[in-house]
N, C-alpha and C. Protein backbone atom coordinates (compact mmCIF):
# COMPACT_ATOMS: atom_id res chain seq x y z
N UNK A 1 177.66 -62.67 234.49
CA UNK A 1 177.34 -62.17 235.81
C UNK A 1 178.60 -61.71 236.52
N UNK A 2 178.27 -60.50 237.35
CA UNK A 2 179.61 -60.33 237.86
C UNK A 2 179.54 -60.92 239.36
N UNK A 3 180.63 -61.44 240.28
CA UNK A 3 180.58 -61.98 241.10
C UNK A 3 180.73 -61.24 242.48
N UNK A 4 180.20 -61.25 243.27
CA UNK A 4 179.76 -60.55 244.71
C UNK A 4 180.82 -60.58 245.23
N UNK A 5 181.38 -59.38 245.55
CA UNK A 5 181.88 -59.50 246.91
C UNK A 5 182.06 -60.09 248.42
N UNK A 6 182.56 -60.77 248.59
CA UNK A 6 182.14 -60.96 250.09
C UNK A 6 181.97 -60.43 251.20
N UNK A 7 180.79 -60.35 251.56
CA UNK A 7 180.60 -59.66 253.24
C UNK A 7 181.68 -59.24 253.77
N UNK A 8 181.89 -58.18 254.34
CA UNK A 8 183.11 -57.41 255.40
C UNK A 8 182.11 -58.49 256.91
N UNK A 9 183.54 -59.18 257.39
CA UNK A 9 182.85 -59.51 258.72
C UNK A 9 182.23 -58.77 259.30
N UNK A 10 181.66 -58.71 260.60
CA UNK A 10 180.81 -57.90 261.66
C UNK A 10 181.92 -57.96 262.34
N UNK A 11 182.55 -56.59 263.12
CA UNK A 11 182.95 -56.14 264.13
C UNK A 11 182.48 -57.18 265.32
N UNK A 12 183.27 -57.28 265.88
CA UNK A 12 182.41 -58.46 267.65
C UNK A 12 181.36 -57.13 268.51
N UNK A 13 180.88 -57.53 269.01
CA UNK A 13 179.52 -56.84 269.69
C UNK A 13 180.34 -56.81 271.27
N UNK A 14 180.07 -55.72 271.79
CA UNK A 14 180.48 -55.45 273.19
C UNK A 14 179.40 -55.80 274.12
N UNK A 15 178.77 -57.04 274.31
CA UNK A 15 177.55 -57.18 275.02
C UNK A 15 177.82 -58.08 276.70
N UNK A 16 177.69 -57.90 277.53
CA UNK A 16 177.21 -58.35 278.95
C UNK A 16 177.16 -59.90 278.91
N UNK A 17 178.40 -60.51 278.94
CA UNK A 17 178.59 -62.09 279.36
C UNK A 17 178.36 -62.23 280.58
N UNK A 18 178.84 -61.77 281.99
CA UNK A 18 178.44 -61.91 283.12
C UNK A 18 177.82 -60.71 284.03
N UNK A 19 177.26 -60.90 285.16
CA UNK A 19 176.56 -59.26 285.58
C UNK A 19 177.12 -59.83 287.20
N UNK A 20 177.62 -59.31 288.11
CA UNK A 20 177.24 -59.82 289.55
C UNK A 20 176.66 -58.54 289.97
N UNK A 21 175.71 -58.35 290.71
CA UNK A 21 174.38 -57.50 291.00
C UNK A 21 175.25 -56.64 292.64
N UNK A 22 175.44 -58.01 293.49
CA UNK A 22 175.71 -57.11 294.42
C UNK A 22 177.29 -55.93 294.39
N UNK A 23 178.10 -56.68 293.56
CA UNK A 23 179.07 -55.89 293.67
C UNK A 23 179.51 -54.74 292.55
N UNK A 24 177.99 -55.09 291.48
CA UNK A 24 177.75 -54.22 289.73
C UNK A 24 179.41 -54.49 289.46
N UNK A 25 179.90 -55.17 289.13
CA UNK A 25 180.74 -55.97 288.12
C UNK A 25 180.48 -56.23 286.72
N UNK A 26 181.19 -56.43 285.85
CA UNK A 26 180.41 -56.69 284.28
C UNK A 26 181.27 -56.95 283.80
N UNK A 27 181.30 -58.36 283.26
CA UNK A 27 182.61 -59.15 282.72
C UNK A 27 182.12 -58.62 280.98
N UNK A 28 182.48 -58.49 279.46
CA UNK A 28 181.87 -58.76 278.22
C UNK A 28 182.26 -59.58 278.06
N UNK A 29 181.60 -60.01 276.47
CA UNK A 29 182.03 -60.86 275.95
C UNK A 29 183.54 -60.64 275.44
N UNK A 30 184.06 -59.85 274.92
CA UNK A 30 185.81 -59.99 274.59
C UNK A 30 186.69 -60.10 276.15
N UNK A 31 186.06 -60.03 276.67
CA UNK A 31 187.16 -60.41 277.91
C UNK A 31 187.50 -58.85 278.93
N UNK A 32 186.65 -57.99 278.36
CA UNK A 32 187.15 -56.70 279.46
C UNK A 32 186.15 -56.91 280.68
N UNK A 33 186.81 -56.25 281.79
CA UNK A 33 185.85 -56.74 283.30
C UNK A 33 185.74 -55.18 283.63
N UNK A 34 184.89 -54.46 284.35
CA UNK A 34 185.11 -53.53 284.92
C UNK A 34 183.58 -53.13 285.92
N UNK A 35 182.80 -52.16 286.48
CA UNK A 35 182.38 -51.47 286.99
C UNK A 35 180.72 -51.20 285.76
N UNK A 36 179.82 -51.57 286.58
CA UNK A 36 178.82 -50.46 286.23
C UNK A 36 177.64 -49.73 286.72
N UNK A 37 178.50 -49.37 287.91
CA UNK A 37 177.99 -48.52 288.71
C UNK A 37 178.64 -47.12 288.43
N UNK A 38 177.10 -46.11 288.33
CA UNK A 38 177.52 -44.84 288.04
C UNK A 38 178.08 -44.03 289.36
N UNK A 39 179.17 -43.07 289.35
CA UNK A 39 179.34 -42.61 290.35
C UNK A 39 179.38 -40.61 290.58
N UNK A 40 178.79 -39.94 291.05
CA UNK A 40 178.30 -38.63 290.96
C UNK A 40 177.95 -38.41 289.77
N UNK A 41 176.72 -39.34 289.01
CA UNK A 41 176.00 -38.95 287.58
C UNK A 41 177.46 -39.04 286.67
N UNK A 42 178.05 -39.61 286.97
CA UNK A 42 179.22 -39.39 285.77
C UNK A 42 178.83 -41.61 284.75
N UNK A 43 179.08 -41.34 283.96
CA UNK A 43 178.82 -42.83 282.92
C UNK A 43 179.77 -43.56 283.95
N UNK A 44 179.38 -45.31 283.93
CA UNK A 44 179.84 -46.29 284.55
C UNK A 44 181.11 -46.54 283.46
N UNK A 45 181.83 -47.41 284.29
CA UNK A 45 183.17 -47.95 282.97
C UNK A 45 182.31 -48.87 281.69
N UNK A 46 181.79 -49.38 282.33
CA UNK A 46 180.72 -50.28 281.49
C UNK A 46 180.05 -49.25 280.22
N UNK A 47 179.97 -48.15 280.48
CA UNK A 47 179.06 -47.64 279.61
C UNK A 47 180.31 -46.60 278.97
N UNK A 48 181.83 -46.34 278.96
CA UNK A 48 182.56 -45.90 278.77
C UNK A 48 183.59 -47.06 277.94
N UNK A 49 183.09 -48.34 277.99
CA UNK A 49 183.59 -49.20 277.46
C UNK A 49 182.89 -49.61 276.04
N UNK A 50 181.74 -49.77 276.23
CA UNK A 50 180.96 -49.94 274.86
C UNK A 50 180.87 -48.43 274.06
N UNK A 51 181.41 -47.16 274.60
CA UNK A 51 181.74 -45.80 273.45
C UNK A 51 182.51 -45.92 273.19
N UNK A 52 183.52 -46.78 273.25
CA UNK A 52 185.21 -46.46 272.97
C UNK A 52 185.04 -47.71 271.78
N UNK A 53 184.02 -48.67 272.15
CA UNK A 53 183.94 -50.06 271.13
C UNK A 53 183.09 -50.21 270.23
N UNK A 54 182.46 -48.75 270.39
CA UNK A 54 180.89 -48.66 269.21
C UNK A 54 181.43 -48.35 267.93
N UNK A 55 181.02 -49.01 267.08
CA UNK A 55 181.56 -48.81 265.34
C UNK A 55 180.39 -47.98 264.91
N UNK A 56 180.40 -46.97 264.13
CA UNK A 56 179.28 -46.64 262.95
C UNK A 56 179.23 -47.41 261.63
N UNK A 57 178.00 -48.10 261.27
CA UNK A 57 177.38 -48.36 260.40
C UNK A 57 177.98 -47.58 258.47
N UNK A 58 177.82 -46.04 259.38
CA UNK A 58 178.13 -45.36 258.39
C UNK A 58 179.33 -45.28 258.26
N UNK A 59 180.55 -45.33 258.85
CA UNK A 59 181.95 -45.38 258.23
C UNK A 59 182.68 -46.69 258.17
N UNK A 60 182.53 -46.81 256.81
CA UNK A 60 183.16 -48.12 255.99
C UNK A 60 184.48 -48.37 255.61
């Protein structure tokens, strides 16, 4: 038998550890804090933070 490779870890996930509502704050989980409130239709930092941290599936 030949023996398996081991799993490539998972990348960490950029997901919403804290939210405060009135002031749209957004701490993640790795530790970045910023904004996610949109301002003149332009993307929040929040949502400019998870494009800069999104991996593809497809490039290995």
């Amino acid at each position: 038998m030949i023996p398996r490779r081991p799993a490539a870890p998972e990348p960490p996930k950029h997901v919403i550890a804290e939210y405060r509502h009135r002031t749209q704050t957004v701490t993640c989980v790795c530790g970045w804090q910023g904004s996610s409130a949109q301002v003149d239709s332009r993307p929040s930092e929040w949502s400019g933070h998870v494009a800069a941290n999104r991996t593809s599936s497809t490039h290995r």
